[in-house]
Protein backbone atom coordinates (compact mmCIF):
# COMPACT_ATOMS: atom_id res chain seq x y z
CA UNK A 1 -27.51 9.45 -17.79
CA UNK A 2 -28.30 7.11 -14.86
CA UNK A 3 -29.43 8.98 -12.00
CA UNK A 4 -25.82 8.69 -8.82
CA UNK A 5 -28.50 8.56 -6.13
CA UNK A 6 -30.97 5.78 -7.66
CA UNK A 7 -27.40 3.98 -8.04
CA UNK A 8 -26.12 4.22 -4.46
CA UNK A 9 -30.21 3.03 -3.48
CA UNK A 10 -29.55 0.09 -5.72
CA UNK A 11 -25.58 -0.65 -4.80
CA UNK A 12 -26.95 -0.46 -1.05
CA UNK A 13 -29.30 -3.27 -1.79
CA UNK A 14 -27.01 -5.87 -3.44
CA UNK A 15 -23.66 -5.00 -1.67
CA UNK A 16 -22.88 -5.37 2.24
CA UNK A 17 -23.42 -1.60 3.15
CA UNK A 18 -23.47 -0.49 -0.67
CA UNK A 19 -19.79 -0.34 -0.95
CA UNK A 20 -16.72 -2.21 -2.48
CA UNK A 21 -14.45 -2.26 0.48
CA UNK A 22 -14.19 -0.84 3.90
CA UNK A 23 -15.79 2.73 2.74
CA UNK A 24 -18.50 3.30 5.35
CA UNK A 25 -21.65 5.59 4.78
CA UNK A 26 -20.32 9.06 5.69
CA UNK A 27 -16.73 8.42 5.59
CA UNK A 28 -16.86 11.14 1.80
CA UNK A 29 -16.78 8.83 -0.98
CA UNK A 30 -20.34 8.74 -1.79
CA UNK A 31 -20.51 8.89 -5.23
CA UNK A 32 -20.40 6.22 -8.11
CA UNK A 33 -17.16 6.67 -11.04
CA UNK A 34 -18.43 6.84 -14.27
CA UNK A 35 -14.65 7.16 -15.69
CA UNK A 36 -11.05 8.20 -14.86
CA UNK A 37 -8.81 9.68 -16.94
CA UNK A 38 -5.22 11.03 -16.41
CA UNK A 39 -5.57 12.70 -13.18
CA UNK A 40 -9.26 12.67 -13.02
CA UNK A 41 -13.03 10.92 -12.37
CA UNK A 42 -16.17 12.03 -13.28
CA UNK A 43 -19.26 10.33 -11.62
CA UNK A 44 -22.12 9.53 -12.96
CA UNK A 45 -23.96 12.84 -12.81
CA UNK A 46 -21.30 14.25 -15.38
CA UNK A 47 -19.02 15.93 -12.37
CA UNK A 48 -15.21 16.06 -12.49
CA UNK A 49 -12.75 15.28 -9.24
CA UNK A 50 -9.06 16.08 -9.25
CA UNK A 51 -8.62 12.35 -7.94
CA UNK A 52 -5.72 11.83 -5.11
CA UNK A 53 -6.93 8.15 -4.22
CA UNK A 54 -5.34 6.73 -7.34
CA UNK A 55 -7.60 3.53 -7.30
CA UNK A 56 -6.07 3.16 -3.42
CA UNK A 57 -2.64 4.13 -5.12
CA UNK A 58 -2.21 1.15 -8.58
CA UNK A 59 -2.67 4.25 -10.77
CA UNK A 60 0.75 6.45 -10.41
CA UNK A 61 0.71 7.25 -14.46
CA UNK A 62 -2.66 8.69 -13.76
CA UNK A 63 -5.88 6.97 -15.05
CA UNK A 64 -6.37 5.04 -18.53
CA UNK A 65 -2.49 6.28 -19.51
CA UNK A 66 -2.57 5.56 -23.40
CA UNK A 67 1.05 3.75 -23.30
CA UNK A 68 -0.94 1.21 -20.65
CA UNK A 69 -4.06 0.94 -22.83
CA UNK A 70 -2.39 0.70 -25.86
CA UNK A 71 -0.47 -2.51 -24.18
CA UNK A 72 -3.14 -3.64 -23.11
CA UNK A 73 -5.64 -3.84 -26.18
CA UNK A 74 -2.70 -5.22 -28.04
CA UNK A 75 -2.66 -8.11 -25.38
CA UNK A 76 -6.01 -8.44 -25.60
CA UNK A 77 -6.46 -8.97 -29.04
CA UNK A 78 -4.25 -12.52 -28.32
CA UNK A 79 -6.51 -14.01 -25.88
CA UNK A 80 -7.13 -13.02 -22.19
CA UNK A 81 -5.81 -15.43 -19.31
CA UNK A 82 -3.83 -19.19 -20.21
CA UNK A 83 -2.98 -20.53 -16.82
CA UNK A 84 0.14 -21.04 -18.57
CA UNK A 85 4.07 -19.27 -19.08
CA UNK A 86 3.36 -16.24 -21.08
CA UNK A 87 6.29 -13.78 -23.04
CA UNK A 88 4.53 -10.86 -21.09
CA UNK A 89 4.86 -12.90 -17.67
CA UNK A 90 8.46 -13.55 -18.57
CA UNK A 91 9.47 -10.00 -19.15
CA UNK A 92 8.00 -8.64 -16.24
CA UNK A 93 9.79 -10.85 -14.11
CA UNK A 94 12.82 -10.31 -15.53
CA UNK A 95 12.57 -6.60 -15.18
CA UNK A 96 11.03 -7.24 -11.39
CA UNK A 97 14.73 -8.80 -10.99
CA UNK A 98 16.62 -5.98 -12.55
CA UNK A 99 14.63 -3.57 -10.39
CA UNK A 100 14.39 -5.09 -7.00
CA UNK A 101 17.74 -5.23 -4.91
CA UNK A 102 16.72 -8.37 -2.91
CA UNK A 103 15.15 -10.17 -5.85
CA UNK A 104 16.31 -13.29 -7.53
CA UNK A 105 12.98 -14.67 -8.40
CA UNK A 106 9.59 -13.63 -8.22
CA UNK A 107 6.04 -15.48 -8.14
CA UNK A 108 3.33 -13.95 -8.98
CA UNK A 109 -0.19 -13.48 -7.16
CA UNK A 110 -3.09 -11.83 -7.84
CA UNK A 111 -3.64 -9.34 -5.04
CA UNK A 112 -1.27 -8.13 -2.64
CA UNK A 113 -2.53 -9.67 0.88
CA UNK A 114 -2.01 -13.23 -1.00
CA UNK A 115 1.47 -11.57 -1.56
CA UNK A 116 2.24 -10.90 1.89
CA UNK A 117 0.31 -14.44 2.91
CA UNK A 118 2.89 -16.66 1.00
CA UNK A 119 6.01 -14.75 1.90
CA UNK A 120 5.34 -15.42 5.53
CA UNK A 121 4.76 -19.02 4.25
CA UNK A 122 7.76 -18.89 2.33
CA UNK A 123 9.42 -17.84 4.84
CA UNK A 124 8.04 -20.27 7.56
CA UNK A 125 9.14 -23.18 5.09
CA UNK A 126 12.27 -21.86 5.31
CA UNK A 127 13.20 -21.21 8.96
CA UNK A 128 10.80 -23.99 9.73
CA UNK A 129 9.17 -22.10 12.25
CA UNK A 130 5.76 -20.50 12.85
CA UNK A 131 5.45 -17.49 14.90
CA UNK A 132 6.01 -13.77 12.75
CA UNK A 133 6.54 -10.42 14.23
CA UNK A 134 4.68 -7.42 12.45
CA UNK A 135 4.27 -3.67 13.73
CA UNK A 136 1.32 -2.36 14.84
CA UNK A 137 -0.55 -0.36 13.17
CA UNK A 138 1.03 -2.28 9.78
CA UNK A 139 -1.72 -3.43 7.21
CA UNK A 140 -0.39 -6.48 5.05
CA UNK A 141 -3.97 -7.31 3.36
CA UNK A 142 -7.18 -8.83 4.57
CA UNK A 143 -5.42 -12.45 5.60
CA UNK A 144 -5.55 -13.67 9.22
CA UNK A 145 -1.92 -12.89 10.15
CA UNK A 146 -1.80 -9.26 8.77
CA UNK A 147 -5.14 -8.15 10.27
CA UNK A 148 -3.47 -8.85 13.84
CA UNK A 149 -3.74 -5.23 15.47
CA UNK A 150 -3.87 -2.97 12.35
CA UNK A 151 -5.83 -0.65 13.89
CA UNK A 152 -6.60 -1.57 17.50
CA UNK A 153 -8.39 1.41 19.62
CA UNK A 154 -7.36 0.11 23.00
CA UNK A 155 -3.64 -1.57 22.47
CA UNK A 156 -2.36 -4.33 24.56
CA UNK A 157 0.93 -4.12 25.59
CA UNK A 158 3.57 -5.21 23.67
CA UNK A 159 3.75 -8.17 22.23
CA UNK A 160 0.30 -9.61 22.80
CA UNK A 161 -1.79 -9.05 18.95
CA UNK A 162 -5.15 -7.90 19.13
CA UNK A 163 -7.46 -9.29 15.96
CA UNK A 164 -8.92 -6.49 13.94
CA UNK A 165 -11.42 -8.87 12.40
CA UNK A 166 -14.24 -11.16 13.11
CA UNK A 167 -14.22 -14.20 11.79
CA UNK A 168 -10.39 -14.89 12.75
CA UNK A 169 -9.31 -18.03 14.51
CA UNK A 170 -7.94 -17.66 18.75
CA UNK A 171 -5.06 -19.51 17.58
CA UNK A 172 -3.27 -16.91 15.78
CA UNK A 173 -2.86 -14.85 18.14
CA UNK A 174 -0.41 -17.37 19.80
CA UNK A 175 1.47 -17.18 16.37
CA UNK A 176 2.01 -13.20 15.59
CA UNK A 177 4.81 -11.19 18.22
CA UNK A 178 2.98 -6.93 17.42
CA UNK A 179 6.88 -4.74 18.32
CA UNK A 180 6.14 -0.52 18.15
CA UNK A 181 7.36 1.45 14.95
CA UNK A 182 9.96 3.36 14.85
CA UNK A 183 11.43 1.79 18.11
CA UNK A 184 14.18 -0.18 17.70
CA UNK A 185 15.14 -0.89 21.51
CA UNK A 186 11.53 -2.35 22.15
CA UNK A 187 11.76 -4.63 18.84
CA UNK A 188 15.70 -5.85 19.26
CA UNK A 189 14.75 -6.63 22.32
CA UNK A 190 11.91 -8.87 20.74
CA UNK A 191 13.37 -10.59 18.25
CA UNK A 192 16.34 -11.25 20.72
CA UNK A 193 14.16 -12.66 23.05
CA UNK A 194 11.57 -15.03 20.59
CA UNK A 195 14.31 -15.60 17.70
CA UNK A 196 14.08 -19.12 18.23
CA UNK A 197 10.75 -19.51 17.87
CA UNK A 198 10.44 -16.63 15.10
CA UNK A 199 9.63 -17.21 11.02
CA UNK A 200 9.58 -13.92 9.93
CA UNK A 201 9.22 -10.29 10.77
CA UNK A 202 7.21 -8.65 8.32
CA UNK A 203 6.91 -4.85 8.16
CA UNK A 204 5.78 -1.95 5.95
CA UNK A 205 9.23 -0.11 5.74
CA UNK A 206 7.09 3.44 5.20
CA UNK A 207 3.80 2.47 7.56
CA UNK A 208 1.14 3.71 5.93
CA UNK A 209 2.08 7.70 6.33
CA UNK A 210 4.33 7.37 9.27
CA UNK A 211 8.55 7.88 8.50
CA UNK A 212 11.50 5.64 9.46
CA UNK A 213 13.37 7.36 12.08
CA UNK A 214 17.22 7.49 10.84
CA UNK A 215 18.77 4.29 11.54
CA UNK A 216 15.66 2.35 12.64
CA UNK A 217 15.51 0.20 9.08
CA UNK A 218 19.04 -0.30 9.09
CA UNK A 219 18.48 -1.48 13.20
CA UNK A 220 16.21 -3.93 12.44
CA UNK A 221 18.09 -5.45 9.69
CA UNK A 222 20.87 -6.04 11.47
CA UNK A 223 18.81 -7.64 14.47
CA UNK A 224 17.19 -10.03 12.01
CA UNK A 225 20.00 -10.82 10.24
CA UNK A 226 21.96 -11.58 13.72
CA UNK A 227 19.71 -14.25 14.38
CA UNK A 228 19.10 -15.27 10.47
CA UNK A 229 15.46 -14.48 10.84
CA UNK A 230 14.19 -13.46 7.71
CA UNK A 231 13.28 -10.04 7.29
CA UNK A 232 10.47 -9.14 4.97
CA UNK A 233 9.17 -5.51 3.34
CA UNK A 234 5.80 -4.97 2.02
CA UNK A 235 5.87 -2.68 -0.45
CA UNK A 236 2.95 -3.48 -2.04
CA UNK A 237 2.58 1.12 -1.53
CA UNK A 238 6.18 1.92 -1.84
CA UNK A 239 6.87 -0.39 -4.49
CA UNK A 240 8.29 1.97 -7.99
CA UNK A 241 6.67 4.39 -5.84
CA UNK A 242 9.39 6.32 -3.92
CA UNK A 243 11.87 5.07 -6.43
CA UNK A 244 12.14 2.79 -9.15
CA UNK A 245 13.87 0.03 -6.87
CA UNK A 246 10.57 1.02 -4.07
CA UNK A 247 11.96 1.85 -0.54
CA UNK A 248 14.43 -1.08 -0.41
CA UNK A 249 16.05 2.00 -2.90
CA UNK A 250 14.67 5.40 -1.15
CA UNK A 251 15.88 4.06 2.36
CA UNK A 252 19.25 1.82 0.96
CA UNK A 253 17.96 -1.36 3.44
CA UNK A 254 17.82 -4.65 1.52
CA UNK A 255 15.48 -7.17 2.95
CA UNK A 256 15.04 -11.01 2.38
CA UNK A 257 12.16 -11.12 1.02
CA UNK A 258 9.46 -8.35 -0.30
CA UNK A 259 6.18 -8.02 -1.44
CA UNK A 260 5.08 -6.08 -4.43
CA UNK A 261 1.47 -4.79 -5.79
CA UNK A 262 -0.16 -1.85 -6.89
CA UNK A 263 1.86 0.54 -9.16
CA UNK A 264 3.85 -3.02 -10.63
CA UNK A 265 0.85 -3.82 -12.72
CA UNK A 266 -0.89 -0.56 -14.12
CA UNK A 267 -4.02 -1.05 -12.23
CA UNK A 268 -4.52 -4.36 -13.15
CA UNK A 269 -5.20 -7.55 -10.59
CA UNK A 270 -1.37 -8.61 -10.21
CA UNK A 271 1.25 -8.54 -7.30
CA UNK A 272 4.01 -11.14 -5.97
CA UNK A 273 6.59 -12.26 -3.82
CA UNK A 274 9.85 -11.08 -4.96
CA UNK A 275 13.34 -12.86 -2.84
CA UNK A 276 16.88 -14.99 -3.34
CA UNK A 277 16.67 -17.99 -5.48
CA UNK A 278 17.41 -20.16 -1.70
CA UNK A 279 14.19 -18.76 -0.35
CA UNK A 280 12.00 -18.79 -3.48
CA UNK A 281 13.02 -22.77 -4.71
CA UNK A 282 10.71 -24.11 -1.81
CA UNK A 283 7.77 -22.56 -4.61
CA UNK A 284 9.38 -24.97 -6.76
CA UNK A 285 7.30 -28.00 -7.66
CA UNK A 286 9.71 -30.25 -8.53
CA UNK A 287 9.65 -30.35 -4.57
CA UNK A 288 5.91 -31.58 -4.14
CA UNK A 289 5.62 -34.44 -1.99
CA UNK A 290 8.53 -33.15 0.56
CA UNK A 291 8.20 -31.18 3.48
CA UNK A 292 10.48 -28.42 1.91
CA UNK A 293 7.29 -27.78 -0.62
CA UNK A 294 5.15 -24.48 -0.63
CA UNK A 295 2.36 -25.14 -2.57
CA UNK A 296 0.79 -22.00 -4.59
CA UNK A 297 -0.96 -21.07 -7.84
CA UNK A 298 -4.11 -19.09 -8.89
CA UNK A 299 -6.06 -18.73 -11.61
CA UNK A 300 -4.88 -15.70 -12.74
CA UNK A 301 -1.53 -15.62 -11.69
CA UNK A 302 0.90 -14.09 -14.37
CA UNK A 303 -2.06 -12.60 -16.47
CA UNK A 304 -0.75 -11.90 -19.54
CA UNK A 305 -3.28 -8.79 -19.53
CA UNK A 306 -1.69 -7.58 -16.00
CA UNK A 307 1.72 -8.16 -17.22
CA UNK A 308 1.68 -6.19 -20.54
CA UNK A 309 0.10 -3.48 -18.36
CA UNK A 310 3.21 -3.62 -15.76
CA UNK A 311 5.65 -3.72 -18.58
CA UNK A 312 4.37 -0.48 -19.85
CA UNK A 313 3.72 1.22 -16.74
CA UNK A 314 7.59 0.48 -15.72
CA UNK A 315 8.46 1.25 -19.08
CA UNK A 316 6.96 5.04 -18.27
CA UNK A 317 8.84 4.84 -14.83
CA UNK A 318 12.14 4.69 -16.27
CA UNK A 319 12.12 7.25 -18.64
CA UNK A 320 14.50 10.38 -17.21
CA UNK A 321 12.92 12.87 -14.70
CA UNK A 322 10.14 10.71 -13.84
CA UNK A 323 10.96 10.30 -10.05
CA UNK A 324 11.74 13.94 -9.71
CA UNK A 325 8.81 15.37 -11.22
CA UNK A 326 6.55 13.13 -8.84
CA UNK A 327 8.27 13.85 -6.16
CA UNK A 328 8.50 18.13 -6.73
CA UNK A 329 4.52 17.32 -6.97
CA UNK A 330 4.21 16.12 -4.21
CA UNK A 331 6.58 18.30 -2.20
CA UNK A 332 4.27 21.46 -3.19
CA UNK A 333 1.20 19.50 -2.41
CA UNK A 334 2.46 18.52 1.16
CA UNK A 335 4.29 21.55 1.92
CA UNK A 336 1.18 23.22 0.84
CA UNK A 337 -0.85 21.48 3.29
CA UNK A 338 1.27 21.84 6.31
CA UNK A 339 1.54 25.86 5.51
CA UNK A 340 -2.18 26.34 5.27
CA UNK A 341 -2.27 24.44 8.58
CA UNK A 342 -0.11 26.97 10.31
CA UNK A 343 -2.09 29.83 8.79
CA UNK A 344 -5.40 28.82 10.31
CA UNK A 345 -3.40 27.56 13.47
CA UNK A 346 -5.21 24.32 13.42
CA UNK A 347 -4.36 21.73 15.54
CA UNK A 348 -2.75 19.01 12.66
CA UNK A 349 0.65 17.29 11.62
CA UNK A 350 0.99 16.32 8.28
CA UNK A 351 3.03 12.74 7.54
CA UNK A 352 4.61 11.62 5.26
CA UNK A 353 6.92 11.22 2.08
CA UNK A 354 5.75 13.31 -0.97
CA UNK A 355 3.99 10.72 -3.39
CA UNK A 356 1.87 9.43 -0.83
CA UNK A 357 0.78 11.52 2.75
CA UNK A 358 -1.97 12.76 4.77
CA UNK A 359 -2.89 15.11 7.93
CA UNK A 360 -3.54 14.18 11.21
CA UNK A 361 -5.89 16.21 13.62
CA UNK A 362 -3.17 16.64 16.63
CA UNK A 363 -0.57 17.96 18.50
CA UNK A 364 1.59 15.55 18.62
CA UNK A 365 4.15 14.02 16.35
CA UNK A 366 3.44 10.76 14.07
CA UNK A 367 6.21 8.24 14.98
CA UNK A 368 4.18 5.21 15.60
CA UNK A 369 0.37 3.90 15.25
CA UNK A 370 -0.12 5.04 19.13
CA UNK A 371 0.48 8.62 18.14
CA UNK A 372 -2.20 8.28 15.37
CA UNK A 373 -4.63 7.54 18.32
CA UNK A 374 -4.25 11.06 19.64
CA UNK A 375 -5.74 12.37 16.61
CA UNK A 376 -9.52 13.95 16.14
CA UNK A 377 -11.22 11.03 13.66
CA UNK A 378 -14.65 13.28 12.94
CA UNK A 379 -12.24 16.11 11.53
CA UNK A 380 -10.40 14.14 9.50
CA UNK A 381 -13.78 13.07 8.38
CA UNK A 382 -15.01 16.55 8.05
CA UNK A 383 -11.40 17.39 5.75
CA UNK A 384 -12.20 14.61 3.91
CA UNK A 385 -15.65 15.26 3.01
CA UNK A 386 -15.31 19.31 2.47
CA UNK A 387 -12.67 18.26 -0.25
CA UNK A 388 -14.87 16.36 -1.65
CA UNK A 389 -17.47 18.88 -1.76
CA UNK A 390 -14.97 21.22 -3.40
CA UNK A 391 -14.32 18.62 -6.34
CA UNK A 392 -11.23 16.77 -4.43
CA UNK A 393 -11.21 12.96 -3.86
CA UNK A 394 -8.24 11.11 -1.69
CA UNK A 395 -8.70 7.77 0.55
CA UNK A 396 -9.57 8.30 3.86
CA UNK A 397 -6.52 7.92 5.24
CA UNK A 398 -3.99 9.04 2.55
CA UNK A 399 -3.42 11.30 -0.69
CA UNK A 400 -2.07 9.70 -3.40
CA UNK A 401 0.26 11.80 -5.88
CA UNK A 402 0.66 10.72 -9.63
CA UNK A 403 2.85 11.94 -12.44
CA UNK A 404 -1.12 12.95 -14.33
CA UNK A 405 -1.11 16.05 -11.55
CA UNK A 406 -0.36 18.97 -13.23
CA UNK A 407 0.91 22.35 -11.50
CA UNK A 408 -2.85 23.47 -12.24
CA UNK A 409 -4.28 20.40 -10.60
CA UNK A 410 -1.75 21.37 -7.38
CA UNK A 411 -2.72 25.43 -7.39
CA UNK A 412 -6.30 24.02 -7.38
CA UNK A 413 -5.68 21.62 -4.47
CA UNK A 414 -3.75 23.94 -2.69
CA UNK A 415 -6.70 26.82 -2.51
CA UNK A 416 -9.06 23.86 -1.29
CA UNK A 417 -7.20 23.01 1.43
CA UNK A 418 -7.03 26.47 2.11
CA UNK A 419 -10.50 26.42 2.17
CA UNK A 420 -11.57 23.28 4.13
CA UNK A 421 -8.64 24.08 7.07
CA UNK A 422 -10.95 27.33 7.14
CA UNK A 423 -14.27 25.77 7.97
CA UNK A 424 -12.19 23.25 10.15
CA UNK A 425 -10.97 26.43 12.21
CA UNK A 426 -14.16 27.78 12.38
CA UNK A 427 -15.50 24.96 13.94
CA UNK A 428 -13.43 24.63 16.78
């Protein structure tokens, strides 16, 4: 057994501050997976997590599911990647279109921020325009338009963008409008006022952990639509995630266009763009050489391997019950949380919908980013690393629920955040 410590030592010296991602030191994910299974990882020193991060949320069936591996090996055993139309690619796209209400077409990509990249390209070839709209506090991947005030600490006011990134050109921030979530006035009154000059307004329908308020969806459709600006949902998280047809379903808005990564492909590198067959022709290269044409492709676009792990993965999602056994998981889990909150009389809200929440160190409600601001970052820190200590993993901004949880797995949770609100308490 390879020593965890004399791994993070050697992970520190090859990767930019010995992590994958955006991780820090100290943020309670020190340790290095060894393997995942169902609802599970075990590091390398042989310990086992009840695991709420979910691979950042791809792995709703639960870790190495056996209908996904079994698809899988059976794909790999005819060859790995062809750069070329493949019966798995097919199928998955035809199921994408039985699934998704605003889908016609799809194209694939292999990671959702080159998702959300090409459906604001998509949609600038279409309005022939440049300049999108977003929400702050939205995250649509690591390209220069979605990191545009993601997490700023001192705002600007609205609509003036704030990078979140070094390394990103002045010039966007002439192209990207930043409107408040969950207020409608403030964002009409945007799109009302820039629609001639607007692409696109691109928004996560469920930000991050934060709720629609009732009729604010269904608001900013309507605005969009009034001044045929297309609208477009990333649901690269709520994608088959709060229901099989993702939160265009849960929340009954339809969009133009929409994004979709994560849960579609099983864990596997795969996500796309997903609209009507007037939008999605301009990917059509019979159009190269005119100004109508969006060119994009990728390596590994449509891998078979990615598809034949989507197909089973959706496969699992449609099978009776599914929805309403993730979602009475979560429900326990959240409601859980928010009761032991009251019993320590901590300071915290919890947000969210039940596959996918967190808890917020403050008084005051979570309707937009700005309220998230109010809350105490070192105890959400200190939450996340005494679950950790007690054998529970979740990102450090969300817990992920999967369909592997089992009512054990939620009793378990349940006394350790009955536990860590305790020491939080105490430290106050």
């Amino acid at each position: 057994m390879t020593d965890q410590n004399d791994l993070l030592r050697r992970a520190a010296h090859v990767l930019p501050g010995g992590v994958l991602g955006n991780h820090r030191s100290g943020a309670g994910l020190e340790f290095v997976v060894k393997e995942g299974r169902g609802a599970y990882l075990w590091d390398t020193n042989g310990r086992r997590y009840v695991d709420y991060l979910l691979g950042s949320g791809p792995m709703l069936l639960g870790h190495a599911h056996p209908a996904v591996v079994e698809a899988v090996r059976r794909q790999v055993e005819r060859g790995t990647s062809y750069m070329l139309l493949n019966e798995p690619a097919i199928e998955l796209a035809e199921e994408l279109v039985r699934a998704v209400p605003c889908a016609e077409q799809v194209r694939y990509t292999s990671s959702g921020t080159e998702a959300t990249f090409f459906a604001l390209r998509v949609a600038r070839a279409f309005r022939k325009r440049d300049t999108v709209m977003k929400f702050e506090g939205g995250f649509h991947g690591t390209h220069d338009y979605g990191m545009m005030s993601v997490s700023p600490r001192s705002p600007k006011a609205f609509p003036a963008p704030m990078a979140d990134s070094a390394g990103i050109p002045h010039a966007i921030e002439g192209e990207v409008l930043i409107a408040p979530y969950n207020d409608l006035a403030t964002a009409e009154a945007l799109i009302a006022a820039h629609h001639a000059q607007l692409a696109a307004v691109i928004i996560e329908p469920y930000q991050r952990t934060i709720v629609p308020a009732p009729g604010f969806l269904e608001g900013l459709r309507t605005a969009t639509r009034r001044y045929d600006v297309p609208l477009i949902f990333d649901e690269i998280v709520t994608g088959f995630r709060l229901a099989y047809g993702g939160a265009q379903e849960h929340y009954g808005v339809v969009p133009d266009l929409a994004a979709y990564g994560k849960v579609v492909a099983g864990g596997f590198p795969l996500a796309c763009v997903a609209g009507p067959k007037a939008l999605m022709r301009h990917f059509d290269a019979a159009l190269e050489g005119t100004p109508e044409y969006v060119w994009q492709a990728g390596t590994f676009n449509g891998n078979a391997i990615a598809c034949a792990a989507g197909l089973a993965t959706l496969a699992e999602l449609r099978k009776p019950g599914t929805y309403a056994k993730l979602f009475g998981t979560g429900t326990r889990l959240r409601d859980g949380l928010a009761a032991a909150v009251l019993t320590h009389g901590v300071a915290a809200q919890v947000s969210g919908e039940p596959p996918v929440f967190d808890i917020f160190f403050t008084d005051h409600p979570i309707v937009d980013y700005r309220a998230t601001l109010t809350a105490d970052r070192e105890r959400i820190k200190r939450f996340n690393a005494e679950l950790l200590r007690r054998g529970v993993v979740k990102a450090v901004n969300k817990i992920y629920v999967s369909l592997a949880h089992t009512d054990e797995d939620v009793d378990k949770t349940l006394g350790v955040f009955d536990q860590t609100l305790a020491v939080i308490a105490e430290s106050t």
